[in-house]
PDB file of N, CA and C in Angstrom:
ATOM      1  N   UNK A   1     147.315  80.146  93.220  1.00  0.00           N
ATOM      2  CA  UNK A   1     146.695  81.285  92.580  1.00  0.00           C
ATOM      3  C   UNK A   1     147.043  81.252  91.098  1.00  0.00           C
ATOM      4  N   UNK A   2     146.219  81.635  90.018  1.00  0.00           N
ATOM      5  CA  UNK A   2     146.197  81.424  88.916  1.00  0.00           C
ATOM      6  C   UNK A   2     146.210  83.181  88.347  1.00  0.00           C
ATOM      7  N   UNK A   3     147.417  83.072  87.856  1.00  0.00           N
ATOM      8  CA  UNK A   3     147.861  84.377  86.823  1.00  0.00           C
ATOM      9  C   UNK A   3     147.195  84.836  85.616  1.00  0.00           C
ATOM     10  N   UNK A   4     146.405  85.518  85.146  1.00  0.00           N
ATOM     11  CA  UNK A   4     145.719  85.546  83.886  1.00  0.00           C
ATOM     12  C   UNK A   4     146.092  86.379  83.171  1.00  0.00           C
ATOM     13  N   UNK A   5     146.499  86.947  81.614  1.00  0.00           N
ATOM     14  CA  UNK A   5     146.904  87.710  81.277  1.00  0.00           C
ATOM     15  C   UNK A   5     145.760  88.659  80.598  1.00  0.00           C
ATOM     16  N   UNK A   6     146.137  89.975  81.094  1.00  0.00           N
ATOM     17  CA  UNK A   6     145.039  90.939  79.880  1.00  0.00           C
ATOM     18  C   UNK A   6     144.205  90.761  79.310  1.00  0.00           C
ATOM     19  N   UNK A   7     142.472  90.730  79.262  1.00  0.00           N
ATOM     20  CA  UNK A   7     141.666  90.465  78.306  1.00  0.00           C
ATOM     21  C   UNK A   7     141.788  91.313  77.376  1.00  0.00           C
ATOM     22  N   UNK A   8     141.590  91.464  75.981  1.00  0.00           N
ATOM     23  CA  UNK A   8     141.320  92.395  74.909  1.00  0.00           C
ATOM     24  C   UNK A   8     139.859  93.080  75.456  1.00  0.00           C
ATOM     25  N   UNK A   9     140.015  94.486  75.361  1.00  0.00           N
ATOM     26  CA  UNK A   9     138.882  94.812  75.759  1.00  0.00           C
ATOM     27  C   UNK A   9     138.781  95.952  77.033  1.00  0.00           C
ATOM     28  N   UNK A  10     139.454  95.156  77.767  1.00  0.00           N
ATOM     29  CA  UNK A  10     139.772  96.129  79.032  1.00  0.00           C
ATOM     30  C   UNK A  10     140.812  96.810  79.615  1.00  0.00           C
ATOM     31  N   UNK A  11     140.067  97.614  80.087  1.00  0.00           N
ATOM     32  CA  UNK A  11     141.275  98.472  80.777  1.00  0.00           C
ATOM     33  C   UNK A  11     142.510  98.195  81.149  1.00  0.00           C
ATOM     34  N   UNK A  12     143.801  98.655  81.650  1.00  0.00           N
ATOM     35  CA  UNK A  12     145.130  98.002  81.411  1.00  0.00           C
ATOM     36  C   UNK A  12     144.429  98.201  83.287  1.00  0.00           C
ATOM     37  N   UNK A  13     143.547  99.181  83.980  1.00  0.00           N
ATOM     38  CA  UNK A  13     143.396  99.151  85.456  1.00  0.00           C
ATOM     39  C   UNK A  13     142.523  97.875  86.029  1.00  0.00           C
ATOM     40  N   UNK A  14     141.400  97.618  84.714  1.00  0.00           N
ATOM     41  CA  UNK A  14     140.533  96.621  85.453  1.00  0.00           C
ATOM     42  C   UNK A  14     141.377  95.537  85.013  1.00  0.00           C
ATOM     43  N   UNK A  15     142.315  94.699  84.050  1.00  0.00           N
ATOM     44  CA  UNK A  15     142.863  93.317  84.276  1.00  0.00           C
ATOM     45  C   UNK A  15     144.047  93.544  84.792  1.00  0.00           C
ATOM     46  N   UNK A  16     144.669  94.818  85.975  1.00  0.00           N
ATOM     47  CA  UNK A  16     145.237  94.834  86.963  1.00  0.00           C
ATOM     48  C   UNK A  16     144.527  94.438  88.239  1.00  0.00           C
ATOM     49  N   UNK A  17     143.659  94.298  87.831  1.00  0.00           N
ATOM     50  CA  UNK A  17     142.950  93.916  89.413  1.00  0.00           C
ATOM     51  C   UNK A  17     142.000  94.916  90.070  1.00  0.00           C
ATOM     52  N   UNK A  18     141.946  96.003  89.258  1.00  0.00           N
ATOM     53  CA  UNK A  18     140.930  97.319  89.873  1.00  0.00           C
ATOM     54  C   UNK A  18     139.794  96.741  90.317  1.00  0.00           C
ATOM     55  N   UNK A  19     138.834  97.477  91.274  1.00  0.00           N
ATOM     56  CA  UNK A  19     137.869  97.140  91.686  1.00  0.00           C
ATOM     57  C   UNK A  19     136.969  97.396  90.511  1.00  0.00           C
ATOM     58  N   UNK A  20     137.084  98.133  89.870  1.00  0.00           N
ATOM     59  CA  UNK A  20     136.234  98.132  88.529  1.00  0.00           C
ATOM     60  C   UNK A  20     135.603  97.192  87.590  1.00  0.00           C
ATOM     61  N   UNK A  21     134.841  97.009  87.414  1.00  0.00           N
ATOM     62  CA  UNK A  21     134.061  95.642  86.624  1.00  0.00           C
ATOM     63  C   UNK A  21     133.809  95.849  84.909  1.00  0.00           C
ATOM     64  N   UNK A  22     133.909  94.920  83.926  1.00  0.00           N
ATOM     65  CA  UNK A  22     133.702  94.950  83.000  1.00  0.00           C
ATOM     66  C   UNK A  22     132.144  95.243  82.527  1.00  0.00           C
ATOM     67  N   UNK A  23     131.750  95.829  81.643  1.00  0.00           N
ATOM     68  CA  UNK A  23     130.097  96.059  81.477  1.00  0.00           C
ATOM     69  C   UNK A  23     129.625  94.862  80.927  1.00  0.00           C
ATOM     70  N   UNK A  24     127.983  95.074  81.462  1.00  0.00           N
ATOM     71  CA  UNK A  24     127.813  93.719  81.032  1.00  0.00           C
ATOM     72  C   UNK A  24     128.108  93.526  78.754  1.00  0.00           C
ATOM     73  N   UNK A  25     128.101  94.581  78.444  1.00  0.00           N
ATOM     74  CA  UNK A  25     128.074  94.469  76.985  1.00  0.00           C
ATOM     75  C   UNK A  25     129.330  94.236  76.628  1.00  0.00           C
ATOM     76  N   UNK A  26     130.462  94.200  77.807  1.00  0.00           N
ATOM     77  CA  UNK A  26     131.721  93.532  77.809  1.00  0.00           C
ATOM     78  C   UNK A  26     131.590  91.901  77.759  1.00  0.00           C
ATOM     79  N   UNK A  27     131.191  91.789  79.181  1.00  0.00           N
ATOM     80  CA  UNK A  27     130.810  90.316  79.206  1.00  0.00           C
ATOM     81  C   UNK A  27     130.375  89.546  78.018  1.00  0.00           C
ATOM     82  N   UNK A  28     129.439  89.940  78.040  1.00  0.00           N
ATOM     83  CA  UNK A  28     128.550  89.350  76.824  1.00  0.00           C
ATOM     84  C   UNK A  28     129.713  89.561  75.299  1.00  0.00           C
ATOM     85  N   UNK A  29     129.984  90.417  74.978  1.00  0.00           N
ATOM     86  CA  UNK A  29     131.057  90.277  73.914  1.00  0.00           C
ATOM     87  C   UNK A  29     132.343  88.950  74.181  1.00  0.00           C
ATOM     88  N   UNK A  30     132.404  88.946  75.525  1.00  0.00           N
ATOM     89  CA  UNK A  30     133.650  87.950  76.069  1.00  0.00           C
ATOM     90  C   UNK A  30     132.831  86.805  75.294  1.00  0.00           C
ATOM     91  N   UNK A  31     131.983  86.258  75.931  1.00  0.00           N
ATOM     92  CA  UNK A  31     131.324  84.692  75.563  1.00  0.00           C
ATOM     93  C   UNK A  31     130.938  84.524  74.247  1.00  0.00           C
ATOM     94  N   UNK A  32     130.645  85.726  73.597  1.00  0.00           N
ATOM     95  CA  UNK A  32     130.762  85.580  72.279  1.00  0.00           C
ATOM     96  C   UNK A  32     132.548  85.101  71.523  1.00  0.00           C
ATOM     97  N   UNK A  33     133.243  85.368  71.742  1.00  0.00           N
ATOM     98  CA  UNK A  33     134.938  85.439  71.164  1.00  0.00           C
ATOM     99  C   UNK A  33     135.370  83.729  72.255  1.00  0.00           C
ATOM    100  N   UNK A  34     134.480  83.933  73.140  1.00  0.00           N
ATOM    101  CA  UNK A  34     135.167  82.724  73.490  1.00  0.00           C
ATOM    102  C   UNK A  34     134.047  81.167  73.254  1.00  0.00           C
ATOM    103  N   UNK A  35     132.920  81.600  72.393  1.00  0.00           N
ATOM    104  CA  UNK A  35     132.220  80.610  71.253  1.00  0.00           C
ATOM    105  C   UNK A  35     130.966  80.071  72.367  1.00  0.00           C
ATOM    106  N   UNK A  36     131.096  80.759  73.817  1.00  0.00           N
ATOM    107  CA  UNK A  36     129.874  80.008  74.493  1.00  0.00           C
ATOM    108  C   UNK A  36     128.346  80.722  73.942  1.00  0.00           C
ATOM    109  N   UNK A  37     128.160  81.572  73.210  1.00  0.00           N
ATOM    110  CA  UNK A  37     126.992  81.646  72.395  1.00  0.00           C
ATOM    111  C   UNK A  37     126.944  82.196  71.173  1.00  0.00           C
ATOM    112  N   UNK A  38     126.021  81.936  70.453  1.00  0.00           N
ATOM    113  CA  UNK A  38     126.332  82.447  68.775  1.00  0.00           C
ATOM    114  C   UNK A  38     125.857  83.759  68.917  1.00  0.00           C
ATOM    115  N   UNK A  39     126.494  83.934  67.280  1.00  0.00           N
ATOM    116  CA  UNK A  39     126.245  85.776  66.455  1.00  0.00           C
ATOM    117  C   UNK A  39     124.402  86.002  67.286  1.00  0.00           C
ATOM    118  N   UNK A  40     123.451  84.922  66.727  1.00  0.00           N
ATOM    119  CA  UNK A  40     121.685  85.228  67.350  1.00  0.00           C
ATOM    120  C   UNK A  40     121.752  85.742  68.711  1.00  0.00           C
ATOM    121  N   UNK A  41     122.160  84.820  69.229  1.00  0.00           N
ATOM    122  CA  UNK A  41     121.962  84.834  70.436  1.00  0.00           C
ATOM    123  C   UNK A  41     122.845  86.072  71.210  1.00  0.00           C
ATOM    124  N   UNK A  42     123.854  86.456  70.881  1.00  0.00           N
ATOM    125  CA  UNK A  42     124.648  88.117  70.868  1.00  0.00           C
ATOM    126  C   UNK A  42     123.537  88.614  71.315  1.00  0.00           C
ATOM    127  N   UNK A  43     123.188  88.999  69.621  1.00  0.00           N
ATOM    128  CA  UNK A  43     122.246  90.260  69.258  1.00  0.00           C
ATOM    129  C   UNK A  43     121.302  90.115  70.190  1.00  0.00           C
ATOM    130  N   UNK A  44     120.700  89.097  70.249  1.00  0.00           N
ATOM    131  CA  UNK A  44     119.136  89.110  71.073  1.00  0.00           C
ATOM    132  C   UNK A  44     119.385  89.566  72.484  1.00  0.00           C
ATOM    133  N   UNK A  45     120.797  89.018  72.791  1.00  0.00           N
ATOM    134  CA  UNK A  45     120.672  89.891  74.475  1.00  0.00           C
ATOM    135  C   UNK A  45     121.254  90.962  74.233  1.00  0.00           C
ATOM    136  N   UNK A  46     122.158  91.458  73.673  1.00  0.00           N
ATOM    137  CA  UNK A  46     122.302  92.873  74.038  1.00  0.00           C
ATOM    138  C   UNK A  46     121.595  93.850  73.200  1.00  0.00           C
ATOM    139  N   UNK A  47     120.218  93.654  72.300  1.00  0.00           N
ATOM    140  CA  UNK A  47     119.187  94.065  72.004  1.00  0.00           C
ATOM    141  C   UNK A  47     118.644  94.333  73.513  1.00  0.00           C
ATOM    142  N   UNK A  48     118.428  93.390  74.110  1.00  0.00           N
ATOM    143  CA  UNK A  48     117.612  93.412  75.380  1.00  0.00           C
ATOM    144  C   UNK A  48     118.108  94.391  76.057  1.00  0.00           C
ATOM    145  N   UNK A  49     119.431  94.196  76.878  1.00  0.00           N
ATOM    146  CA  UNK A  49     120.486  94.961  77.452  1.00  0.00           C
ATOM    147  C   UNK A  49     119.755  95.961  77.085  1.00  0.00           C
ATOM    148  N   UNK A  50     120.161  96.617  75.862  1.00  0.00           N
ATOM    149  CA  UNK A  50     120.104  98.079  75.283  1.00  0.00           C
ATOM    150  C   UNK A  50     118.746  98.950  75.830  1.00  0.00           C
ATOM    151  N   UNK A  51     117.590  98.012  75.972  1.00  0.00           N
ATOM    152  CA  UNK A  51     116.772  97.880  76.570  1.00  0.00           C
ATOM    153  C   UNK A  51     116.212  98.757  77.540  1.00  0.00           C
ATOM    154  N   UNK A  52     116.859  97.806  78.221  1.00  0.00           N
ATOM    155  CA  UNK A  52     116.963  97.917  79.789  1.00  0.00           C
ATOM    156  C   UNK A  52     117.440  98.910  79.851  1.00  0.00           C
ATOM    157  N   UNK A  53     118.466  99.789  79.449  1.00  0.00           N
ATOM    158  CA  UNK A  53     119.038 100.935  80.175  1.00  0.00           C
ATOM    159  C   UNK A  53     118.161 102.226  80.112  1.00  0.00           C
ATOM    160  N   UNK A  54     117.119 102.039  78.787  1.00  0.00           N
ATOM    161  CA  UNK A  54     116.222 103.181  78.490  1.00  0.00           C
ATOM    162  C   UNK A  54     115.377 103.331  79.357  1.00  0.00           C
TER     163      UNK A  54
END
Protein backbone atom coordinates (compact mmCIF):
# COMPACT_ATOMS: atom_id res chain seq x y z
CA UNK A 1 0.00 0.00 0.00
CA UNK A 2 1.29 3.32 -0.99
CA UNK A 3 1.13 6.34 1.61
CA UNK A 4 0.45 9.72 -0.03
CA UNK A 5 0.81 12.87 1.65
CA UNK A 6 -1.84 15.85 1.64
CA UNK A 7 -2.69 17.41 -1.66
CA UNK A 8 -2.68 21.33 -1.50
CA UNK A 9 -6.11 22.04 -2.02
CA UNK A 10 -8.01 19.69 0.01
CA UNK A 11 -9.57 19.09 2.84
CA UNK A 12 -7.37 17.84 5.85
CA UNK A 13 -10.97 15.06 5.79
CA UNK A 14 -10.83 14.23 2.06
CA UNK A 15 -6.70 13.40 1.95
CA UNK A 16 -7.64 11.48 5.20
CA UNK A 17 -9.40 9.19 3.27
CA UNK A 18 -13.10 10.65 3.56
CA UNK A 19 -15.52 9.36 1.29
CA UNK A 20 -15.69 12.79 -0.08
CA UNK A 21 -14.32 13.54 -3.56
CA UNK A 22 -12.40 16.42 -4.88
CA UNK A 23 -14.50 18.72 -7.50
CA UNK A 24 -13.97 18.29 -10.72
CA UNK A 25 -12.50 22.14 -10.83
CA UNK A 26 -10.18 20.53 -8.21
CA UNK A 27 -9.10 17.90 -10.46
CA UNK A 28 -8.62 19.80 -13.27
CA UNK A 29 -6.53 22.47 -11.23
CA UNK A 30 -4.45 19.17 -10.00
CA UNK A 31 -3.27 18.36 -13.77
CA UNK A 32 -2.71 21.72 -14.34
CA UNK A 33 0.24 22.11 -11.20
CA UNK A 34 1.19 18.76 -12.08
CA UNK A 35 2.01 20.08 -16.05
CA UNK A 36 -0.36 17.26 -17.71
CA UNK A 37 -2.16 20.22 -19.55
CA UNK A 38 -1.44 23.84 -20.30
CA UNK A 39 -2.74 27.45 -18.97
CA UNK A 40 -5.33 26.97 -22.84
CA UNK A 41 -6.30 24.06 -22.27
CA UNK A 42 -7.26 24.90 -18.20
CA UNK A 43 -9.36 27.62 -19.29
CA UNK A 44 -11.14 25.87 -22.13
CA UNK A 45 -12.36 23.08 -19.84
CA UNK A 46 -13.31 24.67 -16.95
CA UNK A 47 -14.96 27.39 -19.21
CA UNK A 48 -16.92 24.33 -20.25
CA UNK A 49 -17.32 22.90 -16.68
CA UNK A 50 -18.71 26.32 -15.68
CA UNK A 51 -21.03 25.51 -18.28
CA UNK A 52 -22.41 22.70 -17.53
CA UNK A 53 -23.50 23.53 -14.11
CA UNK A 54 -25.87 26.41 -15.49
Amino acid sequence: MTVRPPVRGRTALCAAGDSARPSAEQILGGRLRRGEIDEEEYRRRLTALRRAET
